[in-house]
N, C-alpha and C. Protein backbone atom coordinates (compact mmCIF):
# COMPACT_ATOMS: atom_id res chain seq x y z
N UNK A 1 55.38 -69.21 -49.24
CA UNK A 1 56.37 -70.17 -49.69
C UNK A 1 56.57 -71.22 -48.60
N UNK A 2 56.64 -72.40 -48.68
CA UNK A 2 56.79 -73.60 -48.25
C UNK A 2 58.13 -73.74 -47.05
N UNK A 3 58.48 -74.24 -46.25
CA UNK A 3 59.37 -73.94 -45.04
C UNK A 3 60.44 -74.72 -46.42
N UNK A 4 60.14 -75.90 -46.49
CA UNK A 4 60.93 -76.54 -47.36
C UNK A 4 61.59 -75.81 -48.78
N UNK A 5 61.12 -75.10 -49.46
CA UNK A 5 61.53 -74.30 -50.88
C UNK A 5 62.43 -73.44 -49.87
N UNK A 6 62.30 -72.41 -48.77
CA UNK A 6 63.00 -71.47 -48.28
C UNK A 6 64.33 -72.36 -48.12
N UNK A 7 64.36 -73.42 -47.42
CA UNK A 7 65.63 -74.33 -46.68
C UNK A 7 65.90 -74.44 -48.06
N UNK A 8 65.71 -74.59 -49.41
CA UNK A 8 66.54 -74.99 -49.86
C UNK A 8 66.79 -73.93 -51.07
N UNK A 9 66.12 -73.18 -50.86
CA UNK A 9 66.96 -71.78 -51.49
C UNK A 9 67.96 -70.99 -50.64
N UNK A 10 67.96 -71.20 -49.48
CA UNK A 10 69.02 -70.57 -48.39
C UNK A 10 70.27 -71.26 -48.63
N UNK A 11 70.11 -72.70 -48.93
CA UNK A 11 70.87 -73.42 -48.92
C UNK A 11 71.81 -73.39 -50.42
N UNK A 12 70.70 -72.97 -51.67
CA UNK A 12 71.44 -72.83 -52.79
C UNK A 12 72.21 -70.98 -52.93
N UNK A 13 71.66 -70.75 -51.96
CA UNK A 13 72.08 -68.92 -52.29
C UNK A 13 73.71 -68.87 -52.18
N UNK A 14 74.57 -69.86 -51.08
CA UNK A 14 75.81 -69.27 -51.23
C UNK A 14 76.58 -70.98 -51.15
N UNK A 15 77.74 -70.84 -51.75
CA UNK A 15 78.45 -72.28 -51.71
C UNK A 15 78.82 -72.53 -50.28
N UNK A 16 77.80 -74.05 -50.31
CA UNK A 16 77.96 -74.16 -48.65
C UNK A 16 78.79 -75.83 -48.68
N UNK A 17 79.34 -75.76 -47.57
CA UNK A 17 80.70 -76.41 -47.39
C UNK A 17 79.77 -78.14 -46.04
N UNK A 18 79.32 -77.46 -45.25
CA UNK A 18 79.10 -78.07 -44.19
C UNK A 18 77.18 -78.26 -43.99
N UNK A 19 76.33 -77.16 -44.35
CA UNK A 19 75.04 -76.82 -43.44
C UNK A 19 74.92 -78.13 -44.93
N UNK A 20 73.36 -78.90 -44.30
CA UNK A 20 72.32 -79.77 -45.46
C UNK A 20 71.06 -78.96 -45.33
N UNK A 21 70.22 -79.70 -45.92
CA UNK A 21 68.75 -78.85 -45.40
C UNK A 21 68.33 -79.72 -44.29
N UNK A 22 68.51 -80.69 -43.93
CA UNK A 22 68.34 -81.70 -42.78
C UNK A 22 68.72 -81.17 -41.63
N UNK A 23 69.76 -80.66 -41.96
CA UNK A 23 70.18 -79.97 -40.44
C UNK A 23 69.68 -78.37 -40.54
N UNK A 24 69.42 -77.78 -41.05
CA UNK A 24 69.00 -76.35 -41.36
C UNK A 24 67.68 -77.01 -40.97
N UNK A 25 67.00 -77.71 -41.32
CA UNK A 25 65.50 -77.82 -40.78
C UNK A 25 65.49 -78.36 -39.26
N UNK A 26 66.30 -79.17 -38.80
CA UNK A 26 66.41 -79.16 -37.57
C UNK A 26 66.59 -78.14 -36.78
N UNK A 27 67.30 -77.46 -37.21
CA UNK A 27 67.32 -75.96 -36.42
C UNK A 27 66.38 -74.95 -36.49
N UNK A 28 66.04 -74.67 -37.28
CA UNK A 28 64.75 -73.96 -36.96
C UNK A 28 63.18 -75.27 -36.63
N UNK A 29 63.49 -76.16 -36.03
CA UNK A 29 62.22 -76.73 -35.72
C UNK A 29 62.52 -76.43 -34.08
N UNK A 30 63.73 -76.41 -34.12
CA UNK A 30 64.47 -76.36 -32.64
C UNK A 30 64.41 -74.96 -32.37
N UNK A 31 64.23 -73.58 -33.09
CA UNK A 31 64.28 -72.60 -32.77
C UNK A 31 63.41 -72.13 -32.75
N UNK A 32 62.00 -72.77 -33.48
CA UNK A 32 60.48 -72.09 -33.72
C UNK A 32 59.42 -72.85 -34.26
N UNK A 33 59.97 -74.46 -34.20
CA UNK A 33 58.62 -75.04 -34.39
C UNK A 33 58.27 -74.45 -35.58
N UNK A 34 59.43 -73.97 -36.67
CA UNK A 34 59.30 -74.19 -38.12
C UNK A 34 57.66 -73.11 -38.24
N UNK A 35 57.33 -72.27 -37.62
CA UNK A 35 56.26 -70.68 -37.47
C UNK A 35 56.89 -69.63 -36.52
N UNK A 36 57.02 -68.42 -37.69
CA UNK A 36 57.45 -67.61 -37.21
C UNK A 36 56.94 -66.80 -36.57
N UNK A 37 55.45 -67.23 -36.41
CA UNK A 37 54.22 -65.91 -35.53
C UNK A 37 54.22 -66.69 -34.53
N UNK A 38 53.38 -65.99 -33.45
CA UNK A 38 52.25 -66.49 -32.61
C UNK A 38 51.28 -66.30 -32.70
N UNK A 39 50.17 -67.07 -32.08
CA UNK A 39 49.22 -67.02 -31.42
C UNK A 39 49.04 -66.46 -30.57
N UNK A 40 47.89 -65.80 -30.18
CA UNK A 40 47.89 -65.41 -28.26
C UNK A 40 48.09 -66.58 -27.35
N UNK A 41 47.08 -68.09 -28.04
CA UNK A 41 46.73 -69.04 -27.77
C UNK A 41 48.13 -69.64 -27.16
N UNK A 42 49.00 -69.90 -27.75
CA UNK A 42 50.41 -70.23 -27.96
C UNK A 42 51.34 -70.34 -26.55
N UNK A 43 51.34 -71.41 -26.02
CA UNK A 43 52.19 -71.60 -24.57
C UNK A 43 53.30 -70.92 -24.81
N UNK A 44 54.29 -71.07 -25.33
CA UNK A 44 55.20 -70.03 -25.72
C UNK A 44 55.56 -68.76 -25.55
N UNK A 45 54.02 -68.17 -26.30
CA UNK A 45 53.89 -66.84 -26.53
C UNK A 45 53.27 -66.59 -24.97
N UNK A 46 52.48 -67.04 -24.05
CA UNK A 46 52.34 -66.77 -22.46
C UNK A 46 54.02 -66.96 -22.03
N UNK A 47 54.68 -67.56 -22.16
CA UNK A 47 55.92 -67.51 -21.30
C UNK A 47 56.79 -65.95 -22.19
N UNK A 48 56.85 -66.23 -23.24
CA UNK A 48 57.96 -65.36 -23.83
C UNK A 48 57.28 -64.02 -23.14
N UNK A 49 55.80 -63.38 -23.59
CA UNK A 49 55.20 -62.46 -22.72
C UNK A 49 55.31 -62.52 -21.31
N UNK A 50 55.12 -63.37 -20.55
CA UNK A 50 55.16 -62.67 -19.41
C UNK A 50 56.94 -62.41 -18.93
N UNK A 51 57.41 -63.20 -19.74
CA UNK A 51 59.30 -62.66 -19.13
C UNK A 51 59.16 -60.80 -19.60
N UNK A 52 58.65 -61.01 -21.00
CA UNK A 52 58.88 -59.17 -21.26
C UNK A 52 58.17 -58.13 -20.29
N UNK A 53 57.01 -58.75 -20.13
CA UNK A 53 56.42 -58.13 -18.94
C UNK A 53 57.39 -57.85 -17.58
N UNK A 54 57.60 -58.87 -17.50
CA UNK A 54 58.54 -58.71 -15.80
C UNK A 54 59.45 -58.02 -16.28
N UNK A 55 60.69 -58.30 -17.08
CA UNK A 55 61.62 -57.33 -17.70
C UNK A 55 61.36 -56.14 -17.92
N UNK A 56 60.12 -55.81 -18.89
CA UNK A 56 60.33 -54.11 -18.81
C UNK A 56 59.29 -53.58 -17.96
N UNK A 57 58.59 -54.01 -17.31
CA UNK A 57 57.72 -53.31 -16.52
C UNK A 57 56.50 -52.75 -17.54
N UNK A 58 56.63 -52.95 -18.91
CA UNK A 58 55.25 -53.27 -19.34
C UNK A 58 53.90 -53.88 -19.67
N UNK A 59 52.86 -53.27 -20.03
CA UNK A 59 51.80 -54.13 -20.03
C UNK A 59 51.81 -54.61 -21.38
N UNK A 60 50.90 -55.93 -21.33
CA UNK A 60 50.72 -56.95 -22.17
C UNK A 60 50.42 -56.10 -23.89
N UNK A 61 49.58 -55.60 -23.68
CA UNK A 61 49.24 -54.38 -24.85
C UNK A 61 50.87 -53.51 -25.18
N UNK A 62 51.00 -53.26 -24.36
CA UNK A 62 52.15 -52.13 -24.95
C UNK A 62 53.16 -53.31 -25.40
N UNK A 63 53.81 -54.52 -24.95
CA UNK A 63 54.99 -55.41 -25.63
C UNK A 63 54.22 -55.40 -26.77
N UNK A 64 52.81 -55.81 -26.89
CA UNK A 64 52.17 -56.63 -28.23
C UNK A 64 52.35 -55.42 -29.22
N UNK A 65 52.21 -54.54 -29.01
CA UNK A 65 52.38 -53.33 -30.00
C UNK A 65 53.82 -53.06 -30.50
N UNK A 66 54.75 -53.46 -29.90
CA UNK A 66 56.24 -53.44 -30.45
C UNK A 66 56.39 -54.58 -31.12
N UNK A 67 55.77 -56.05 -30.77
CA UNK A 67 56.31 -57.34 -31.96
C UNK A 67 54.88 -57.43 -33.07
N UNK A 68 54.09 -56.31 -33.08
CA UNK A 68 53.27 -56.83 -34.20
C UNK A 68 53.95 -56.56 -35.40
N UNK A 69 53.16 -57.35 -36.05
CA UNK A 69 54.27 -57.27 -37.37
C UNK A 69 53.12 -56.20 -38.65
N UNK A 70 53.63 -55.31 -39.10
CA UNK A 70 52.80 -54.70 -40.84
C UNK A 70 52.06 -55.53 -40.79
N UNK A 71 51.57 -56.97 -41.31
CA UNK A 71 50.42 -57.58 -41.77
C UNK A 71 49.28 -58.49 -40.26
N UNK A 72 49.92 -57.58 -39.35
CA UNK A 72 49.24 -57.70 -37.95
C UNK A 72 49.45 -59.07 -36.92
N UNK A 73 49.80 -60.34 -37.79
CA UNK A 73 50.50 -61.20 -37.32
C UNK A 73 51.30 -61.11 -36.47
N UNK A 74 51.62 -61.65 -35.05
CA UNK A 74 52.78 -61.36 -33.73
C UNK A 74 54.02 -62.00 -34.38
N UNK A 75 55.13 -61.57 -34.39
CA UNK A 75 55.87 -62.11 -34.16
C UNK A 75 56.34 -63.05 -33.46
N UNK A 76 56.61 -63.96 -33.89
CA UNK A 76 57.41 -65.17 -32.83
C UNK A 76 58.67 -64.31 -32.06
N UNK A 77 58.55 -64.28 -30.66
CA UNK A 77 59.91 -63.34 -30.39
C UNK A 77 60.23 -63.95 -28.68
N UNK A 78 60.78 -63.39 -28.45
CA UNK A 78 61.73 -63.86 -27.13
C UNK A 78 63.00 -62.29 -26.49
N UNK A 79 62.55 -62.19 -25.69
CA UNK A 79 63.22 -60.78 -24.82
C UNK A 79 64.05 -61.94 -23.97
N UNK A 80 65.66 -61.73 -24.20
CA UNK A 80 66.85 -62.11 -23.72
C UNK A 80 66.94 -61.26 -22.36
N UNK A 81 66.79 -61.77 -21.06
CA UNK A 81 67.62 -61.17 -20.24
C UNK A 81 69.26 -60.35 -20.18
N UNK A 82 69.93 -61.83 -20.76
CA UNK A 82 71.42 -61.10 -20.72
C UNK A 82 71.60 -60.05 -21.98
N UNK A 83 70.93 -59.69 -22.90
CA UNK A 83 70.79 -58.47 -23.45
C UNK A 83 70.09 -57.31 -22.91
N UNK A 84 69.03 -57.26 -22.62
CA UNK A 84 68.19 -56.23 -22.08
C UNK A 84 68.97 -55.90 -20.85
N UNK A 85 69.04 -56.58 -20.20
CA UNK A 85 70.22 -56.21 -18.94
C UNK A 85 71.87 -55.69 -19.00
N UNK A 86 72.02 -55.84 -20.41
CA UNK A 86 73.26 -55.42 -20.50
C UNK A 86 73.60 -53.74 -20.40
N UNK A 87 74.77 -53.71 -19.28
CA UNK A 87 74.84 -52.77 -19.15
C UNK A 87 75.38 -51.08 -20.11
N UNK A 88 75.88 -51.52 -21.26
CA UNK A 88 75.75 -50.91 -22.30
C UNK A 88 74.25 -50.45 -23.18
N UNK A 89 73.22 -51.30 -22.60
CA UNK A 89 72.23 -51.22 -23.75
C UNK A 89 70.87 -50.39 -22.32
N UNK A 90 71.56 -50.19 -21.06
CA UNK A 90 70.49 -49.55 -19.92
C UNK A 90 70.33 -47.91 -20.13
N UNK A 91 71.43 -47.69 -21.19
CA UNK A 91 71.33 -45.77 -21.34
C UNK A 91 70.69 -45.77 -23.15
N UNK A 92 70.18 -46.66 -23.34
CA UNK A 92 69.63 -46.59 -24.63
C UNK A 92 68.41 -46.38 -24.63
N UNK A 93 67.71 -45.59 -25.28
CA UNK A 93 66.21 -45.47 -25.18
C UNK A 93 65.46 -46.77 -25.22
N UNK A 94 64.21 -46.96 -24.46
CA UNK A 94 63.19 -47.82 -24.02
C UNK A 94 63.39 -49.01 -25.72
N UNK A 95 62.58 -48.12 -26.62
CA UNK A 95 62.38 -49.20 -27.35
C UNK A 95 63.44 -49.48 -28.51
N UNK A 96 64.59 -48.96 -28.91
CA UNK A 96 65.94 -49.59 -29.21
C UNK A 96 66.62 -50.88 -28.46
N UNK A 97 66.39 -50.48 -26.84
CA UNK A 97 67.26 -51.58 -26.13
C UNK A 97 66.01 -52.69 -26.17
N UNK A 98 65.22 -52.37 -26.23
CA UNK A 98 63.65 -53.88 -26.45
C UNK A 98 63.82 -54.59 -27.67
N UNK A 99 64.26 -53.93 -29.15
CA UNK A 99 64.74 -54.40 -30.27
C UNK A 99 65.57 -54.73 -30.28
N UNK A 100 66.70 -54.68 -29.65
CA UNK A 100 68.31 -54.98 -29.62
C UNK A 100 68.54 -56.61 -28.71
N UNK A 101 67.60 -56.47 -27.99
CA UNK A 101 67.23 -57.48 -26.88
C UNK A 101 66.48 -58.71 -27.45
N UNK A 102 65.70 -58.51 -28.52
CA UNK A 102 64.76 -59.92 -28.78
C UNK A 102 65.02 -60.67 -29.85
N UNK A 103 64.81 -61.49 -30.08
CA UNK A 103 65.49 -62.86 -31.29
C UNK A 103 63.87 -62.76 -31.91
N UNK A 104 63.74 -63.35 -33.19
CA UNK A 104 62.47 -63.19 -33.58
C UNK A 104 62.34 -64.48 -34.86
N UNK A 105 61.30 -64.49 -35.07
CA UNK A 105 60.91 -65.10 -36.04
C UNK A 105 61.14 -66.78 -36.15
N UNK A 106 61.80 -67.55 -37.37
CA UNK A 106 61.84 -68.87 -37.88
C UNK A 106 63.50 -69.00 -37.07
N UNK A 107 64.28 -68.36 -37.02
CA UNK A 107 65.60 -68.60 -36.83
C UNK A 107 66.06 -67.78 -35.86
N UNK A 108 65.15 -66.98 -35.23
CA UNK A 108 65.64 -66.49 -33.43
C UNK A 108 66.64 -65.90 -33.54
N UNK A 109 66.98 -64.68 -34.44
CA UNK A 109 68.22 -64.38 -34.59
C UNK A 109 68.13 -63.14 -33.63
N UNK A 110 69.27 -62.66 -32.91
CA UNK A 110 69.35 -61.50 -31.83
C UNK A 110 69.58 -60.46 -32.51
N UNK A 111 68.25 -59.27 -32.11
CA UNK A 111 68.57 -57.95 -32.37
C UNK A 111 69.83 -57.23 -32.78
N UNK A 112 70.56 -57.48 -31.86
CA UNK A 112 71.93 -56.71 -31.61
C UNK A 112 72.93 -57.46 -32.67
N UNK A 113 72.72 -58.84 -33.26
CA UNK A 113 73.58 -59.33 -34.13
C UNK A 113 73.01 -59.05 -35.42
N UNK A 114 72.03 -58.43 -35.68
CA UNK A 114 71.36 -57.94 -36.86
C UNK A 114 71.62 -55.97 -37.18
N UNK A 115 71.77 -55.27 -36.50
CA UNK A 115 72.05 -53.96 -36.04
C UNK A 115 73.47 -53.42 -35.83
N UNK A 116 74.00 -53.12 -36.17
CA UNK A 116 75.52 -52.26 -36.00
C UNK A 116 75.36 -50.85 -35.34
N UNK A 117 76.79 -50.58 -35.28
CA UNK A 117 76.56 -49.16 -34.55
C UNK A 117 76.14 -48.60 -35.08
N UNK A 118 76.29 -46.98 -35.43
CA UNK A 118 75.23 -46.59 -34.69
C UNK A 118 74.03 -47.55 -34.55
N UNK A 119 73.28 -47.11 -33.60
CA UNK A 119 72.29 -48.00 -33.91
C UNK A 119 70.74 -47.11 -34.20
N UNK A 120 70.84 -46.93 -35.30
CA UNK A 120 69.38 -46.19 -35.99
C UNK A 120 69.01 -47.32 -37.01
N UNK A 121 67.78 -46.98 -37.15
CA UNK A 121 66.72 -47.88 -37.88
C UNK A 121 66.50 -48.81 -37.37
N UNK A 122 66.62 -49.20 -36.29
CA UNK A 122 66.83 -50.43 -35.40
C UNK A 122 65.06 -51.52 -35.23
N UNK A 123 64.41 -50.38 -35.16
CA UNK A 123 62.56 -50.82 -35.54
C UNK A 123 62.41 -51.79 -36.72
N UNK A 124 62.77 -50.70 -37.55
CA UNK A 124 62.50 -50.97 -39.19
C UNK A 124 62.98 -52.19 -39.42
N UNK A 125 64.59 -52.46 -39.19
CA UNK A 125 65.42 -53.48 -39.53
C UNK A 125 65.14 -54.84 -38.82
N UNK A 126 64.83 -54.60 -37.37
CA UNK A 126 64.41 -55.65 -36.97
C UNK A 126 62.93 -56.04 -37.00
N UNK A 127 61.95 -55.68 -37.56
CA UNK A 127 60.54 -55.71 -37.56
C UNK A 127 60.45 -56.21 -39.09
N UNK A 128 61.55 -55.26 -39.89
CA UNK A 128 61.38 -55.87 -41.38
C UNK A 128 61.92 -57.89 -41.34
N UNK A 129 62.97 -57.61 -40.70
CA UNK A 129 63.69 -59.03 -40.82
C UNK A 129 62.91 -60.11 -40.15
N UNK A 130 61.99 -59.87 -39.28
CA UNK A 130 60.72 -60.88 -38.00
C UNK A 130 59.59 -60.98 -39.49
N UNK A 131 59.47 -60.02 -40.44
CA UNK A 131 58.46 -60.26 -41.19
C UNK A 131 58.55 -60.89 -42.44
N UNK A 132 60.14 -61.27 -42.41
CA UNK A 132 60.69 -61.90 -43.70
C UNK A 132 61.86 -63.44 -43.77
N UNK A 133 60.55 -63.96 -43.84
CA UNK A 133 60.75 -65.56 -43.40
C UNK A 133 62.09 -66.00 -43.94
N UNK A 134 62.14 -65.51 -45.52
CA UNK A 134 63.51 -66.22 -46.57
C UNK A 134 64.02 -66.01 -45.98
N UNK A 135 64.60 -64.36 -45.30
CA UNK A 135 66.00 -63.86 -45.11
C UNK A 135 66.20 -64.40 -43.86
N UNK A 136 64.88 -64.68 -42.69
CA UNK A 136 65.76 -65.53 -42.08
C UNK A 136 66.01 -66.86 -41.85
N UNK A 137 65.54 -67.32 -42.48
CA UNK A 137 66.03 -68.82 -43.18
C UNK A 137 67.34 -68.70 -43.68
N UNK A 138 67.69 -67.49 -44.31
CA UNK A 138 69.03 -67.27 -45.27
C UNK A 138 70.10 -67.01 -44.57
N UNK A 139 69.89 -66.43 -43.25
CA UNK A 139 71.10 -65.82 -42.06
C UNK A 139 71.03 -67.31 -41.18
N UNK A 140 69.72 -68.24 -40.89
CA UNK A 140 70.26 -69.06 -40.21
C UNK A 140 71.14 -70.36 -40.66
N UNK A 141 71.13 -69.88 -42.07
CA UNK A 141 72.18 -71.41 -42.87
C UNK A 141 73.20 -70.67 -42.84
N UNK A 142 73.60 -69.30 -43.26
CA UNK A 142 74.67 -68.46 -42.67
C UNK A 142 75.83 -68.93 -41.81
N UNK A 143 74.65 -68.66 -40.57
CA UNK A 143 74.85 -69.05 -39.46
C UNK A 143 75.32 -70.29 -38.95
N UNK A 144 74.74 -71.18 -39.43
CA UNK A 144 74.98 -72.96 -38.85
C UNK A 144 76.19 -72.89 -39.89
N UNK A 145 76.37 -72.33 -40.87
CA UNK A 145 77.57 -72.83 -41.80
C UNK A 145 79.08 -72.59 -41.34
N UNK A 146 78.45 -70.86 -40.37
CA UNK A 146 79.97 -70.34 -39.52
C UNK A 146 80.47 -71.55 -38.82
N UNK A 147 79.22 -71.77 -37.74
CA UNK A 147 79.65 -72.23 -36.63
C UNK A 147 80.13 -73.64 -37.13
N UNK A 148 79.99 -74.39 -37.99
CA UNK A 148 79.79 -75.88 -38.55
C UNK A 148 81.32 -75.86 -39.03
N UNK A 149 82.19 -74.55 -39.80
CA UNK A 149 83.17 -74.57 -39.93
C UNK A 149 83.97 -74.06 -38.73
N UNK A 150 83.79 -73.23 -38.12
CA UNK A 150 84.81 -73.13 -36.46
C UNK A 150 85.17 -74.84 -36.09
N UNK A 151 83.30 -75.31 -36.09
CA UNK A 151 83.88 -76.55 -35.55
C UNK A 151 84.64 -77.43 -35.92
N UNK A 152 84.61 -77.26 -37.56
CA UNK A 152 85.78 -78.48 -38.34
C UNK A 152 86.82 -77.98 -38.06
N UNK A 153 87.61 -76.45 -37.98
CA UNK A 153 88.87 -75.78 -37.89
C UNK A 153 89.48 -75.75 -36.74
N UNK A 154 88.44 -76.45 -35.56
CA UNK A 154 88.89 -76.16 -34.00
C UNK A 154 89.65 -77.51 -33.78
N UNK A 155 90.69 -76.90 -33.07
CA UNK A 155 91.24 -78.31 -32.42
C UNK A 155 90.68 -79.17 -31.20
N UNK A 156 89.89 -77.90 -30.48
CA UNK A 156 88.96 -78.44 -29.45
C UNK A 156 87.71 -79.48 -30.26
N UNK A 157 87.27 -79.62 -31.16
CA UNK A 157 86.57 -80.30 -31.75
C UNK A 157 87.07 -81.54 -32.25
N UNK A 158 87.28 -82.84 -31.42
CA UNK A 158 87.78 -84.41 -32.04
C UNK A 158 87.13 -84.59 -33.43
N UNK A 159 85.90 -85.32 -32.69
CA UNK A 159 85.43 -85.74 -33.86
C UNK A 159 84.69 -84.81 -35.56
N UNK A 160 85.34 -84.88 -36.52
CA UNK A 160 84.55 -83.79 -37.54
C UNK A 160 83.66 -84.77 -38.50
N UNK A 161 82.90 -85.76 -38.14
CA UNK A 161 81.62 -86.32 -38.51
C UNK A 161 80.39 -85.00 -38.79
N UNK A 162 79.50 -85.32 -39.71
CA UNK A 162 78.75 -84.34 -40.11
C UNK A 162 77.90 -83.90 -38.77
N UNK A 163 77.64 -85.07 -37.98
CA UNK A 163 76.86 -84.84 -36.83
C UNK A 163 77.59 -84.29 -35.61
N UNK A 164 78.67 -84.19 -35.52
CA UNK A 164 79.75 -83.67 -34.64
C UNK A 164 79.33 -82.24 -35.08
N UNK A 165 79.99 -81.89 -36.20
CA UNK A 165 80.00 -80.86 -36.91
C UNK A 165 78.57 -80.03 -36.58
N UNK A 166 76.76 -80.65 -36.37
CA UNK A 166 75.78 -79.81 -36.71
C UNK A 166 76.20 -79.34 -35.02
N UNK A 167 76.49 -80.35 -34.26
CA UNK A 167 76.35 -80.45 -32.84
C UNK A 167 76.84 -78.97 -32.36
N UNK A 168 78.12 -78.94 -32.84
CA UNK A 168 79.40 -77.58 -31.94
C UNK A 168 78.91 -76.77 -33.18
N UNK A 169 78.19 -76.53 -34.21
CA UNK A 169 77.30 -75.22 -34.97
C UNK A 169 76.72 -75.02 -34.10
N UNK A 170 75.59 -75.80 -33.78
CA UNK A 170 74.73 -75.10 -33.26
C UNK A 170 74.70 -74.68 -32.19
N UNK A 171 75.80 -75.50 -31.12
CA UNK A 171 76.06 -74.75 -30.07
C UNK A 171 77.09 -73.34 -30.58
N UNK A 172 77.65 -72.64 -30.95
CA UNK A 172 78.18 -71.56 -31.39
C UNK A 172 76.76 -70.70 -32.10
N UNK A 173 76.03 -71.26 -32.86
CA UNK A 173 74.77 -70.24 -33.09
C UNK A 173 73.89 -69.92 -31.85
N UNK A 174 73.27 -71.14 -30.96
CA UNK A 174 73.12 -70.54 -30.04
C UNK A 174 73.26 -69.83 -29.11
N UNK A 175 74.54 -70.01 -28.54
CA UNK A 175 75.20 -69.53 -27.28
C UNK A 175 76.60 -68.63 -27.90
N UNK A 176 77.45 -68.48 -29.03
CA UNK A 176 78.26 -68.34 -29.64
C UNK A 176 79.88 -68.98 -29.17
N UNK A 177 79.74 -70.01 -28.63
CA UNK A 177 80.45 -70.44 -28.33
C UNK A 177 80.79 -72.14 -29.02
N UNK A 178 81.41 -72.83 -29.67
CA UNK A 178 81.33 -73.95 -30.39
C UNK A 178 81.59 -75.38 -29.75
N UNK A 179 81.92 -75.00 -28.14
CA UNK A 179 81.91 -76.18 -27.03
C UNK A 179 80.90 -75.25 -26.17
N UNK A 180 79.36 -76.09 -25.99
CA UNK A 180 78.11 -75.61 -25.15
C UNK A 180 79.02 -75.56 -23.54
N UNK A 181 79.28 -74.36 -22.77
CA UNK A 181 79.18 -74.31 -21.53
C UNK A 181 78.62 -74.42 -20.72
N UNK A 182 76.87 -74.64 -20.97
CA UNK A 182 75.79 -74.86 -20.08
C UNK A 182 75.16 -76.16 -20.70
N UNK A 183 74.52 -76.88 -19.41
CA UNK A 183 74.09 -77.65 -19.72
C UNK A 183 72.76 -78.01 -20.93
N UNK A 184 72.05 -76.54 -20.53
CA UNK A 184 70.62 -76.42 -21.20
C UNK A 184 70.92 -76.12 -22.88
N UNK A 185 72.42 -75.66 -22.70
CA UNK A 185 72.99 -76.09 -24.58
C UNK A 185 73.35 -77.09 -24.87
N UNK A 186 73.69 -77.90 -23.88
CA UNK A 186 74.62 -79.34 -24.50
C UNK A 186 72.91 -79.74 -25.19
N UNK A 187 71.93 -79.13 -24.14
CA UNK A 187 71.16 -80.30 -24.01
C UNK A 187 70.26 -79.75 -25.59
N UNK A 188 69.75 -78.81 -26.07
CA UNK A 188 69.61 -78.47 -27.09
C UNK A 188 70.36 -78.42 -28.27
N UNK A 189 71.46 -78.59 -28.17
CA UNK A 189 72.60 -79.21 -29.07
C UNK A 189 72.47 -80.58 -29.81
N UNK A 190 71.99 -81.57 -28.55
CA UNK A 190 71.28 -82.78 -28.58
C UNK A 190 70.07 -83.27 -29.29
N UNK A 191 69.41 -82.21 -28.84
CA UNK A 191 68.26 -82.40 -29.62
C UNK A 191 67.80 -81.91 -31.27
N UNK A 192 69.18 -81.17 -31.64
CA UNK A 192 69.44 -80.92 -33.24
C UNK A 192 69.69 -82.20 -33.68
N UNK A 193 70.63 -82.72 -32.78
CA UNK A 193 71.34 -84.07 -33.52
C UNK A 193 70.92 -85.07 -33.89
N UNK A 194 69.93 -85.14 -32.76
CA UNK A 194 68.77 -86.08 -32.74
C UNK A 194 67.50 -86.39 -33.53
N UNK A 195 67.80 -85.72 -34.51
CA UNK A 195 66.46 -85.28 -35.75
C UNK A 195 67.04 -85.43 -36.90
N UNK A 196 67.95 -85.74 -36.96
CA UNK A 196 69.02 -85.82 -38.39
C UNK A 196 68.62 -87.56 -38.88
C-alpha cells in the first residue's frame, strides 16, 4: 500500500481535530525517510548499528537477528540510550530491555510506549508493530493529534496557527514534551514546519 493511501486512512480512522496528511507526511519523512526497513547499504542503518553495538556489547549478527523482521526485511530501528540505560529497565532480561529501548519502523515509535506492564510479549508486539506499516502510520497521527491538541490547550503555547500547532506536536511526540528543551528538537521541530 502506497505511503500516501496509509496517511490518509490513518487520518480517516478517528475524528481528527488538528493532524492533515501534510503534516502526518512530514513527520514520518522526518522520522524515516517515509521506509520502514533498511538496507545494510543504508548510512543510517551503519550509525543506528554501531550505537547498538557499543550499547549492548553485541555483535553486528546478533543486533541483526533481533530487528529482522518475519519477511526478512531489517527493520528501520534506533536503540535509545536514555532507555536502554534506564535504570529500571538494567534488571530486565537482555532482550526485553533491547525491545523496550528501540523506536522502529515509518513512525519511530518507542518500545516502552507500545508495551505496558507487565511486560510479556514484548518481541511479538514490538516486531509485529516494526512489520506493520498502517498501524504505524495509525499511532503516529494518534500521536501528532495528542501533542497538536496539548499544544492548542497550553497556555505556554501563544500562537495556535496550524503551523504553531504541527511545531509544539511534534516536539511533544518527539521528546514528550510540547515546548522542545533541546536544541536538536527545536531544530527538528523546524524542519517539520518547514515542509508544510
Amino acid at each position: 500500500m502506497s505511503i500516501d493511501v496509509l496517511i490518509q486512512n490513518a487520518i480517516k480512522a478517528k475524528p481528527r481535530q488538528f493532524i492533515t496528511k501534510e503534516i502526518l507526511h512530514s513527520v514520518l519523512v522526518q522520522e524515516s525517510e517515509l521506509c520502514s526497513t533498511f538496507e545494510v547499504t543504508d548510512r543510517q542503518y551503519r550509525l543506528n548499528m554501531n550505537t547498538a553495538i557499543k550499547l549492548t556489547g553485541k555483535t553486528e549478527a546478533e543486533v541483526l537477528k533481533l530487528v529482522t523482521l518475519s519477511n526478512g526485511k531489517i527493520s528501520k530501528f534506533r536503540l535509545e540510550p536514555s532507555y536502554f540505560n534506564k535504570v529500571a529497565f538494567k534488571s530486565l532480561p537482555f532482550e526485553v530491555r533491547f525491545y523496550l529501548s528501540i523506536s522502529t519502523g515509518l513512525a519511530q515509535k518507542m518500545g516502552a510506549l507500545l508495551v505496558g506492564k507487565p511486560y510479556t510479549n514484548v518481541k511479538s508486539t514490538i516486531m509485529g508493530f516494526a512489520g506493520n506499516e498502517a498501524l504505524q502510520v495509525l499511532y503516529a497521527a494518534g500521536d501528532m493529534e495528542a501533542g497538536m491538541r496539548r499544544a492548542y490547550l497550553s497556555p505556554e503555547v501563544k500562537k495556535k496557527d496550524l503551523k504553531s500547532l504541527a511545531y509544539h506536536g511534534y516536539s511533544a511526540y518527539n521528546s514528550g514534551s510540547i515546548i522542545p528543551k533541546k536544541a536538536d528538537v527545536a531544530k527538528r521541530c523546524q524542519e517539520v514546519v518547514s515542509r508544510l
